[in-house]
Protein backbone atom coordinates (compact mmCIF):
# COMPACT_ATOMS: atom_id res chain seq x y z
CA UNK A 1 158.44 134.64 264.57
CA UNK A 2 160.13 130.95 264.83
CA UNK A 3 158.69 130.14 268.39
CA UNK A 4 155.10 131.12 266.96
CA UNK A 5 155.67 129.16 264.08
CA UNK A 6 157.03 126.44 265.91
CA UNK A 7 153.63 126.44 268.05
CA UNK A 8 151.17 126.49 265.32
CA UNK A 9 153.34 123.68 263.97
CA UNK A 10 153.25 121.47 267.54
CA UNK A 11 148.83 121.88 267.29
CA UNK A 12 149.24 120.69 263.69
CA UNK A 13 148.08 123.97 261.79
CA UNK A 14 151.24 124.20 260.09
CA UNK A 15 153.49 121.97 257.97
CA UNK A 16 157.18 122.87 257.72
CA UNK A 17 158.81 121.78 254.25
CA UNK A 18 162.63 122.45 254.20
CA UNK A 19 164.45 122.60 250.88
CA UNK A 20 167.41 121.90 249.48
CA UNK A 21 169.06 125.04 248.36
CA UNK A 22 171.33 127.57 249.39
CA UNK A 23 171.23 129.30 251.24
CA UNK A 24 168.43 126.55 252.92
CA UNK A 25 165.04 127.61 253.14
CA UNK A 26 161.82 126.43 254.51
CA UNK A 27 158.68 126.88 253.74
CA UNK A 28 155.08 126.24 255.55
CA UNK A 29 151.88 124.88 254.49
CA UNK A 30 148.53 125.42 256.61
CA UNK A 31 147.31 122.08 257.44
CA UNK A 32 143.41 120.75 257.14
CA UNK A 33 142.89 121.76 260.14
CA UNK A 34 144.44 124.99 259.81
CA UNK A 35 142.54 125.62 256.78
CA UNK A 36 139.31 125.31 258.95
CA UNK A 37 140.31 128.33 261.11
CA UNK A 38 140.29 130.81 257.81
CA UNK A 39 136.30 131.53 258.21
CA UNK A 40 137.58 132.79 261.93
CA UNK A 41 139.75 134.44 260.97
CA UNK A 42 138.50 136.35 258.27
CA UNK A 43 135.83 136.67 260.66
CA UNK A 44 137.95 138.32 263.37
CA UNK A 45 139.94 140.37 260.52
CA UNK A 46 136.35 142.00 259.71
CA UNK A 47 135.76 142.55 263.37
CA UNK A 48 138.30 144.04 263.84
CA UNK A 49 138.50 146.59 261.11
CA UNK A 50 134.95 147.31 262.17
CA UNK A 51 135.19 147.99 265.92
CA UNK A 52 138.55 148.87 266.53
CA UNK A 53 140.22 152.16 266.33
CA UNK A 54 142.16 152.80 263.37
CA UNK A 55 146.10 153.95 264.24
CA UNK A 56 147.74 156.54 262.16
């Protein structure tokens, strides 16, 4: 999950916050341009549950 998160970071979809606690965490924020790709992919999401074969 890291390298993907790292990659959506490196386009600027993603904002990584860390904090200081402990143990440390980090947390991520989609950016404005991240937020642009929600219609997609609630788009896709529909499509998807629509065409594709459900597993069981």
């Amino acid at each position: 999950m890291l390298p993907k998160l790292k990659l959506l970071e490196h386009h600027q979809l993603l904002v990584r916050q860390a904090f200081a606690t402990a143990p440390p965490t980090v947390g991520y924020t989609l950016t404005e341009k991240g937020a642009k790709l929600e219609p997609v992919l609630d788009a896709l999401n529909d499509w998807s549950k629509e065409c594709l074969p459900r597993s069981t």
